[in-house]
PDB file of N, CA and C in Angstrom:
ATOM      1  N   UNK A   1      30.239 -32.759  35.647  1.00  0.00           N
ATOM      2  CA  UNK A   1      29.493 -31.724  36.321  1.00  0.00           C
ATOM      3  C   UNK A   1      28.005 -32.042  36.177  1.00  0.00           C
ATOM      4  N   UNK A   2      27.397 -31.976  37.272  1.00  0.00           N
ATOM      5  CA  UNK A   2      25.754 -32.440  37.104  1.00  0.00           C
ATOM      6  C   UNK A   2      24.810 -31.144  36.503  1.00  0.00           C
ATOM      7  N   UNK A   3      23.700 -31.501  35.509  1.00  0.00           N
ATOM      8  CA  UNK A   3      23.262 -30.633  35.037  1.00  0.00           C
ATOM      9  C   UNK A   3      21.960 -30.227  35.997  1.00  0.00           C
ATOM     10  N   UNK A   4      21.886 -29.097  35.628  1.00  0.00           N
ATOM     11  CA  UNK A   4      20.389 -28.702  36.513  1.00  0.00           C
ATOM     12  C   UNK A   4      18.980 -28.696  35.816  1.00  0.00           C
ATOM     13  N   UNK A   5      18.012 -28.937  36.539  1.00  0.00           N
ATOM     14  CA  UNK A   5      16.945 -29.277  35.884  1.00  0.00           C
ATOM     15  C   UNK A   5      16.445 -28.003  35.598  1.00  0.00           C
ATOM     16  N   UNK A   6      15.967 -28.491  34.368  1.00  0.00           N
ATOM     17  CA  UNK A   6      15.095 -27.332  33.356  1.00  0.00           C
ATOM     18  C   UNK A   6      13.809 -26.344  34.230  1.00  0.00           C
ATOM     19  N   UNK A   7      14.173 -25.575  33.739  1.00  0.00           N
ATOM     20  CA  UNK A   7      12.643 -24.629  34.310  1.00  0.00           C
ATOM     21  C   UNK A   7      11.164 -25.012  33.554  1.00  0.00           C
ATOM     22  N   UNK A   8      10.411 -25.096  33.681  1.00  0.00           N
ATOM     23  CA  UNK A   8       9.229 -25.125  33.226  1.00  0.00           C
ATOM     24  C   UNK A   8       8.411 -23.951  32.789  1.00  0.00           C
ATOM     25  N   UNK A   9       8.243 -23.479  31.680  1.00  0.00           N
ATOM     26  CA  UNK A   9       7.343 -22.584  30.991  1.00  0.00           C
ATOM     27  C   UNK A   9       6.255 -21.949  31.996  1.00  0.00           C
ATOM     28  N   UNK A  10       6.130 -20.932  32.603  1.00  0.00           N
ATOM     29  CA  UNK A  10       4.662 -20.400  32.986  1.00  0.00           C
ATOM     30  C   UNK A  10       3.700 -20.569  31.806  1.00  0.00           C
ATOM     31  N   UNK A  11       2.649 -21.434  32.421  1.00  0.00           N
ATOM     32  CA  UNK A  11       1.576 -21.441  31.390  1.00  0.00           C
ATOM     33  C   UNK A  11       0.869 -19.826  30.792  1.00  0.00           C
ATOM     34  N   UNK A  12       0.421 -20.134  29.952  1.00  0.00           N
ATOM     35  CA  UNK A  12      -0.492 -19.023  29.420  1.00  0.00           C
ATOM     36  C   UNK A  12      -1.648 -18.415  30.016  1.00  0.00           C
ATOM     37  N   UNK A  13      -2.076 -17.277  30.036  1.00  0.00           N
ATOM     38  CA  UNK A  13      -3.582 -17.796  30.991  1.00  0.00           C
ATOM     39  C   UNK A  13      -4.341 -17.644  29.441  1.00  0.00           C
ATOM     40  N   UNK A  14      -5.307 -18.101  29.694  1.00  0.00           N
ATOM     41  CA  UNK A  14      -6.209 -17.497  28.313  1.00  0.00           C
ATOM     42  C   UNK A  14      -6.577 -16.466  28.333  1.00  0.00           C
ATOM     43  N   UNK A  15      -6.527 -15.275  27.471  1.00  0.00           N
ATOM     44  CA  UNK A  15      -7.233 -13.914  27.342  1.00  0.00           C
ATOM     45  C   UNK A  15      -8.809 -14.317  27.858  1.00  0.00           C
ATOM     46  N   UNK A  16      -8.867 -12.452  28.478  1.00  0.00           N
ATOM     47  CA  UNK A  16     -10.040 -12.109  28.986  1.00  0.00           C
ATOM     48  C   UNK A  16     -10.783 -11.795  27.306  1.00  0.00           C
ATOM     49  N   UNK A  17     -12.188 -12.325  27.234  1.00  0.00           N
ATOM     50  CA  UNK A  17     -12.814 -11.607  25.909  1.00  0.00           C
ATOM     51  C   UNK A  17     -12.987 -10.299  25.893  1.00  0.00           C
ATOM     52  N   UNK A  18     -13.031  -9.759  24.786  1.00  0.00           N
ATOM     53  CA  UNK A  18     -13.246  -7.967  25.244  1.00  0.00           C
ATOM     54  C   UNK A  18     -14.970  -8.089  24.956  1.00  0.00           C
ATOM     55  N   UNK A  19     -14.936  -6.968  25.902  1.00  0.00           N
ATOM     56  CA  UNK A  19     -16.649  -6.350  26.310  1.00  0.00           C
ATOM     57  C   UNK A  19     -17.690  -6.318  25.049  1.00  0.00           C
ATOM     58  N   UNK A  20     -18.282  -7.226  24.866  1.00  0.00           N
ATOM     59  CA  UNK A  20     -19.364  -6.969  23.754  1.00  0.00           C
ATOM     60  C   UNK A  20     -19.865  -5.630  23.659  1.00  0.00           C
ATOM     61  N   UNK A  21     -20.474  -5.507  22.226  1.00  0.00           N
ATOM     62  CA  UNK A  21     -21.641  -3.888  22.322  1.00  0.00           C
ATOM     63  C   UNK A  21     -22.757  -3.944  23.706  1.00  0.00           C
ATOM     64  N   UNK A  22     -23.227  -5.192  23.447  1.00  0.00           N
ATOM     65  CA  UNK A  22     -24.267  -5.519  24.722  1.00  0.00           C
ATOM     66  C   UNK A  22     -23.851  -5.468  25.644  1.00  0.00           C
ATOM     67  N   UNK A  23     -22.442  -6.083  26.160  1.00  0.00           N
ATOM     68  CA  UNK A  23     -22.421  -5.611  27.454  1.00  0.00           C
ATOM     69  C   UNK A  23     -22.000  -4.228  28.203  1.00  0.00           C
ATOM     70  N   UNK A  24     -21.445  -3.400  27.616  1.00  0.00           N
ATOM     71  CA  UNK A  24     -21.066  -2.465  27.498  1.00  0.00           C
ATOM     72  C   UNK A  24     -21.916  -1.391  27.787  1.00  0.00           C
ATOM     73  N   UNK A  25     -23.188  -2.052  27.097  1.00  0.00           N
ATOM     74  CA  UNK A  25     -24.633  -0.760  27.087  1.00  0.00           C
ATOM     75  C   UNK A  25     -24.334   0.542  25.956  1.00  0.00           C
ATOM     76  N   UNK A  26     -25.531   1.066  26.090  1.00  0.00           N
ATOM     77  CA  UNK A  26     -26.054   2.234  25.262  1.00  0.00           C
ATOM     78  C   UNK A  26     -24.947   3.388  25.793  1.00  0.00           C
ATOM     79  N   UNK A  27     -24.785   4.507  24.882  1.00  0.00           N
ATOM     80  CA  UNK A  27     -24.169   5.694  25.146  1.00  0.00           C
ATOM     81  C   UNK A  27     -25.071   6.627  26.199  1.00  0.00           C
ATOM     82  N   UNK A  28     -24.405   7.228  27.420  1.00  0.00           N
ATOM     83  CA  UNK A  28     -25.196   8.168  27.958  1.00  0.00           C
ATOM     84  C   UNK A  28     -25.844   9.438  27.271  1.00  0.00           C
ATOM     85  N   UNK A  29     -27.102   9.530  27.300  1.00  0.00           N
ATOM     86  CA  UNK A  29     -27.843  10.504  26.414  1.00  0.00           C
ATOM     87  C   UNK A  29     -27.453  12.182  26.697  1.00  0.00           C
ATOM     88  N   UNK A  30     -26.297  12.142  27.556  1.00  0.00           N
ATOM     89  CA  UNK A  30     -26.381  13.412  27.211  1.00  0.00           C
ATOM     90  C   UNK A  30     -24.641  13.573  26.226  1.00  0.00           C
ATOM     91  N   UNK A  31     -24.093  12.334  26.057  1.00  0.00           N
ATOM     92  CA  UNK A  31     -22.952  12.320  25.253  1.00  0.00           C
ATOM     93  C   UNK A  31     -22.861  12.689  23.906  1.00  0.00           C
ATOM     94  N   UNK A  32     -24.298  12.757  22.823  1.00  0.00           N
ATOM     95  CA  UNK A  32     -23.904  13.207  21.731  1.00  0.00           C
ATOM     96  C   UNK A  32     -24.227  14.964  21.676  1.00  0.00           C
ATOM     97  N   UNK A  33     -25.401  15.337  22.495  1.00  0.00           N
ATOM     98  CA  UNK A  33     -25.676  16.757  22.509  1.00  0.00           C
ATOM     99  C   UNK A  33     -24.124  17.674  23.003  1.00  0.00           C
ATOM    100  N   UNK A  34     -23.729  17.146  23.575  1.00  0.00           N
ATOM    101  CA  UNK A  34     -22.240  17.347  24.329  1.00  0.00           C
ATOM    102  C   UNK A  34     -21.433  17.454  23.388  1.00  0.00           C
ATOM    103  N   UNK A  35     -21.079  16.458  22.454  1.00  0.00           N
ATOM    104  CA  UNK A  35     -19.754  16.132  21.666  1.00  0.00           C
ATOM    105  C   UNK A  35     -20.646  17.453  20.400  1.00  0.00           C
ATOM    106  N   UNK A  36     -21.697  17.004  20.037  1.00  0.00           N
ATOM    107  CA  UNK A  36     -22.250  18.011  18.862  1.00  0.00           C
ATOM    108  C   UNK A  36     -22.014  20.230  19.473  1.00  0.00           C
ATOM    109  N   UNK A  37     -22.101  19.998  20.401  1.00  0.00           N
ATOM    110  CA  UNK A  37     -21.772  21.495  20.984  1.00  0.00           C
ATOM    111  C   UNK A  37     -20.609  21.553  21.365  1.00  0.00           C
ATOM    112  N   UNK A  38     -19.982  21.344  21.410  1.00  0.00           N
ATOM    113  CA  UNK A  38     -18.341  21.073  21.537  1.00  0.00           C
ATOM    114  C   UNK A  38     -18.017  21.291  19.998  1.00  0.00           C
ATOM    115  N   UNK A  39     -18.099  20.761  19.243  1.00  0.00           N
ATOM    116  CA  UNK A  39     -18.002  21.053  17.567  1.00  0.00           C
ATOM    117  C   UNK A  39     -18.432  22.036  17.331  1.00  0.00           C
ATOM    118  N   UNK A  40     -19.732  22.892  17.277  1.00  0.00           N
ATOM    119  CA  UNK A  40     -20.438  23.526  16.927  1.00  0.00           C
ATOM    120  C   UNK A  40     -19.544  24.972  17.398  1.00  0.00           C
ATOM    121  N   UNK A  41     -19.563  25.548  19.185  1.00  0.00           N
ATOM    122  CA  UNK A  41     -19.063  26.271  19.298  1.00  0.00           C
ATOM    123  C   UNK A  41     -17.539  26.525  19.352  1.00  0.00           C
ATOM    124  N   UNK A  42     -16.968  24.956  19.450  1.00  0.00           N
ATOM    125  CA  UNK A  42     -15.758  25.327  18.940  1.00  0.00           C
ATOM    126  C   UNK A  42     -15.228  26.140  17.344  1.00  0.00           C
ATOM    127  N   UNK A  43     -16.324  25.616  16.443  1.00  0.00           N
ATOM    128  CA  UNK A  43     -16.162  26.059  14.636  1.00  0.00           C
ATOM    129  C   UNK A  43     -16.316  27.613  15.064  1.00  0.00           C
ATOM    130  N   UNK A  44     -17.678  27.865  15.549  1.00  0.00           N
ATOM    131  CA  UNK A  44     -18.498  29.446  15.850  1.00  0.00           C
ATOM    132  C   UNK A  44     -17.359  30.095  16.401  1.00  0.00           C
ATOM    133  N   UNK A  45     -16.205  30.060  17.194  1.00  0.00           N
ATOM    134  CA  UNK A  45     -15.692  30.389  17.918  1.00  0.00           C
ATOM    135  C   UNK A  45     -14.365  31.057  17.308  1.00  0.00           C
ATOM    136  N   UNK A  46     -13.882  29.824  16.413  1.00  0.00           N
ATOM    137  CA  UNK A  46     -12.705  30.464  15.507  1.00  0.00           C
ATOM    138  C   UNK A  46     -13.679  31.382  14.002  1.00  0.00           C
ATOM    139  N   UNK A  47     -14.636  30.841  13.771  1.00  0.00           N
ATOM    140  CA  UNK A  47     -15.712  32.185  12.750  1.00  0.00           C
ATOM    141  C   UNK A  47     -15.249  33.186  13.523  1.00  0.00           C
ATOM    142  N   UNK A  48     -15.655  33.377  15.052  1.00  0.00           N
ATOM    143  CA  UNK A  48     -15.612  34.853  14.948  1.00  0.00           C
ATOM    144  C   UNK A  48     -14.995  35.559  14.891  1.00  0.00           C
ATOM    145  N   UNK A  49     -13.709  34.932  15.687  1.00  0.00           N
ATOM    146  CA  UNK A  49     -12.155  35.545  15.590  1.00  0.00           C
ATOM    147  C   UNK A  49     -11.810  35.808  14.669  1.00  0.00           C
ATOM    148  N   UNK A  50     -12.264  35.267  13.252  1.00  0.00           N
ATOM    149  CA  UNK A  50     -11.387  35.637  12.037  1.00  0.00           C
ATOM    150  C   UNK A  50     -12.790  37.264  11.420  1.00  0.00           C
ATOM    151  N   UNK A  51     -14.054  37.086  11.887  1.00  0.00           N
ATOM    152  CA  UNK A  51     -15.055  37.991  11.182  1.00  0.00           C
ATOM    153  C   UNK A  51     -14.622  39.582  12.389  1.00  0.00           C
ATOM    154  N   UNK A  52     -14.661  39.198  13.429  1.00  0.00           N
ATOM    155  CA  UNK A  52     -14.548  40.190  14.430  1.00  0.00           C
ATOM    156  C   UNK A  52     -13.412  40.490  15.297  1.00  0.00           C
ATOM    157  N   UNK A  53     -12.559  39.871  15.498  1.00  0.00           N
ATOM    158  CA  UNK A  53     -11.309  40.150  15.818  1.00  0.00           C
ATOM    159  C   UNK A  53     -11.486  41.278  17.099  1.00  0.00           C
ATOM    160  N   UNK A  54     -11.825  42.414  17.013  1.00  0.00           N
ATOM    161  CA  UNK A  54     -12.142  43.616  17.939  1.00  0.00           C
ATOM    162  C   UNK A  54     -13.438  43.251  18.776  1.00  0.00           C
ATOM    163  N   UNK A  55     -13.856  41.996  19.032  1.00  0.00           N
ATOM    164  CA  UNK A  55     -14.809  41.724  20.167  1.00  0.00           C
ATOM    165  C   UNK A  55     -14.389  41.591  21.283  1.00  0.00           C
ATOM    166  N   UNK A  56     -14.951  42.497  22.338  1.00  0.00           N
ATOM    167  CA  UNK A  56     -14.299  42.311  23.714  1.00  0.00           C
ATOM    168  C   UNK A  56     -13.812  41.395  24.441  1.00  0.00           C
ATOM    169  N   UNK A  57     -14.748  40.128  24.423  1.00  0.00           N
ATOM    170  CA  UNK A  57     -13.772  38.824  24.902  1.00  0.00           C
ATOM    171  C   UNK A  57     -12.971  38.558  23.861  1.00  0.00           C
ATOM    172  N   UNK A  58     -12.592  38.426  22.538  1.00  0.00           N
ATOM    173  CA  UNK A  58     -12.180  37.911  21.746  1.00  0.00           C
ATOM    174  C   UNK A  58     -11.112  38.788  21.886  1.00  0.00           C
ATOM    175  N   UNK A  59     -11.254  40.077  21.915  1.00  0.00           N
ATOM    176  CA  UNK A  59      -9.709  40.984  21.686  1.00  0.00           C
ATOM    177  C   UNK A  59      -9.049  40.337  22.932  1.00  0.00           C
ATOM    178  N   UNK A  60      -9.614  39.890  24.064  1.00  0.00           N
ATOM    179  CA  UNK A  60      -8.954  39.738  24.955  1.00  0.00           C
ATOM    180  C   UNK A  60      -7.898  38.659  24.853  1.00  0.00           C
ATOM    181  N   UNK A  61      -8.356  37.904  24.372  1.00  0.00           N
ATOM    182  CA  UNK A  61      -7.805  36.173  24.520  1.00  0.00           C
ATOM    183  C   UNK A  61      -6.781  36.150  23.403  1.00  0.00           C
ATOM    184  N   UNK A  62      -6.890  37.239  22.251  1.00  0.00           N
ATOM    185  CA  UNK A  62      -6.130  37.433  21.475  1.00  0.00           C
ATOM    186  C   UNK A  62      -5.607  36.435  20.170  1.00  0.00           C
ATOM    187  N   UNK A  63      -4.368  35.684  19.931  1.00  0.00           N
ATOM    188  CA  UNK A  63      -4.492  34.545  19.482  1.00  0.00           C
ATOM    189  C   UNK A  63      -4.599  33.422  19.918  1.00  0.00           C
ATOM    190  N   UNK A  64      -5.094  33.003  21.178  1.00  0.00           N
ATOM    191  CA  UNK A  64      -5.160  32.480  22.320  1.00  0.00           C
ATOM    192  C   UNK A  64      -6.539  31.760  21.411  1.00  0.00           C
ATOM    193  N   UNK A  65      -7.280  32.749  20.862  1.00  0.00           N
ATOM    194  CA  UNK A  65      -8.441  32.387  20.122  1.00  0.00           C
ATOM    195  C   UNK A  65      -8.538  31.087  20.058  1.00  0.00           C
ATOM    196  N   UNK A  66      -7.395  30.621  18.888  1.00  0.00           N
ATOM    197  CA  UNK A  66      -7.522  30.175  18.049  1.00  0.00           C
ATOM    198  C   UNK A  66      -7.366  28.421  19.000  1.00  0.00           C
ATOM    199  N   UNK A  67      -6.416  28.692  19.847  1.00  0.00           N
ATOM    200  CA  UNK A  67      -6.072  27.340  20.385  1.00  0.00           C
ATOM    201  C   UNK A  67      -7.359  26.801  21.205  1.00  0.00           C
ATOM    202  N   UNK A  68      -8.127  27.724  21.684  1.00  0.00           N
ATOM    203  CA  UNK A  68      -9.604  27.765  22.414  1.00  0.00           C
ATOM    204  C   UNK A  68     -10.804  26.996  21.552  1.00  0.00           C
ATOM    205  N   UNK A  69     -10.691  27.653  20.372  1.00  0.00           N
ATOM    206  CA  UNK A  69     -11.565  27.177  19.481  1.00  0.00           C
ATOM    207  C   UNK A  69     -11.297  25.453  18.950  1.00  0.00           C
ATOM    208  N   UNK A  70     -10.018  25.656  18.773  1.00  0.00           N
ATOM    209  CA  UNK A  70      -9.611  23.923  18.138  1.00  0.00           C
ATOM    210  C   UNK A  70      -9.829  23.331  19.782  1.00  0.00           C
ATOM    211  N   UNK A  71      -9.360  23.555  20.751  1.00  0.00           N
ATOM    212  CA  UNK A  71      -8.945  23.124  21.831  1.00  0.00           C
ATOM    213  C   UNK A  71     -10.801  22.451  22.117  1.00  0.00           C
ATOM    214  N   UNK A  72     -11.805  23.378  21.622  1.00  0.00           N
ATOM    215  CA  UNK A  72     -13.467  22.872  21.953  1.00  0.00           C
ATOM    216  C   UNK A  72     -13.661  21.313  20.933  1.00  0.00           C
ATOM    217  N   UNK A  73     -13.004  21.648  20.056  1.00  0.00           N
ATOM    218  CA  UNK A  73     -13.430  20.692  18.442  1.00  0.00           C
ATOM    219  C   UNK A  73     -12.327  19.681  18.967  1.00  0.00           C
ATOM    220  N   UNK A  74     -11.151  19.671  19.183  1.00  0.00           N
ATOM    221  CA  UNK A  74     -10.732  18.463  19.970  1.00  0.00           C
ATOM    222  C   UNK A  74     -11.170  17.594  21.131  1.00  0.00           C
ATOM    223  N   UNK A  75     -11.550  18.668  22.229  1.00  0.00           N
ATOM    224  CA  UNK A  75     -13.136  17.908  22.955  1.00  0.00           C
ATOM    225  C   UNK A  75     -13.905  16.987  22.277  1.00  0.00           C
ATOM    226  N   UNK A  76     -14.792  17.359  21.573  1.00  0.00           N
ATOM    227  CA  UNK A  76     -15.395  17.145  20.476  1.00  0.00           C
ATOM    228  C   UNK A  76     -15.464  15.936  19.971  1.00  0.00           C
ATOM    229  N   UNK A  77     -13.792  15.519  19.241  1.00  0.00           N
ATOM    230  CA  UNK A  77     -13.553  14.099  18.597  1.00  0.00           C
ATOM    231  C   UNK A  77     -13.157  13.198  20.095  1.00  0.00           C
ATOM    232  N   UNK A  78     -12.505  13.782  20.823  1.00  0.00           N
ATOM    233  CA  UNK A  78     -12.454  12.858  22.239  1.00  0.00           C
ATOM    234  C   UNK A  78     -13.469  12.095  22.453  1.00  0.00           C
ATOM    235  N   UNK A  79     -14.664  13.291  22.722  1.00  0.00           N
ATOM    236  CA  UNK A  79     -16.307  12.661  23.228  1.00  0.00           C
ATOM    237  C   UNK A  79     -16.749  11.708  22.061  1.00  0.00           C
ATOM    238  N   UNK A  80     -16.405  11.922  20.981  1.00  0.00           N
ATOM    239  CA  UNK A  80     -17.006  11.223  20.165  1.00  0.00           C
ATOM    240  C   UNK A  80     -16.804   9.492  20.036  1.00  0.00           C
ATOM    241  N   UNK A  81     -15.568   9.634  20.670  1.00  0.00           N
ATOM    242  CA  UNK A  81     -14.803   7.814  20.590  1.00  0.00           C
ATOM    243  C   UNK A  81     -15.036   6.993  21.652  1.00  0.00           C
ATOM    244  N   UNK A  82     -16.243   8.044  22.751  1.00  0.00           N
ATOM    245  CA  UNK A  82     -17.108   7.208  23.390  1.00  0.00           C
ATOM    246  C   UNK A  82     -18.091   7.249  22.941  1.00  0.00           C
ATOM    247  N   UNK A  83     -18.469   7.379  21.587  1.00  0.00           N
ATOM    248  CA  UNK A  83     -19.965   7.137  21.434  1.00  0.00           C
ATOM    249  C   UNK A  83     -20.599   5.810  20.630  1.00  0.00           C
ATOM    250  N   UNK A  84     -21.263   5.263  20.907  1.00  0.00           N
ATOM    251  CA  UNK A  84     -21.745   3.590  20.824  1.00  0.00           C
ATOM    252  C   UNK A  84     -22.973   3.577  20.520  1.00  0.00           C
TER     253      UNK A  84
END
């Protein structure tokens, strides 16, 4: 029985380099004021719920609060893992 000829390997390509700091560039300046208020009123936010509880928006949203408040501070670390 005749044998069949071998396949040949697809070559490799060589990896693309990943993006230097330089090329990449500076962080947009309004990205840390952003990520820092995102933290800030997310923390302020669950403070108040636990100090005031009976505040009109706050009674509203209820324990809803609480996922609002982390939900800002998770923003927060998101924005932050673009910052360079």
């Amino acid at each position: 029985m005749p044998e069949s000829k071998g396949r040949d390997k697809p070559r490799a390509r060589p990896a693309q380099p990943a993006p230097t700091k330089a090329e990449q560039g500076p962080s947009p300046r309004w990205l840390v004021p952003l990520m820092l208020a995102c933290f800030i009123i997310g923390l302020l936010w669950i403070v108040l719920y636990y100090i005031a509880p009976s505040m009109p928006v706050l009674e509203f949203f209820g324990r809803w609060n609480m996922v609002i408040g982390f939900g800002l501070i998770m923003v927060g670390f998101g924005l932050s893992t673009k910052w360079r």
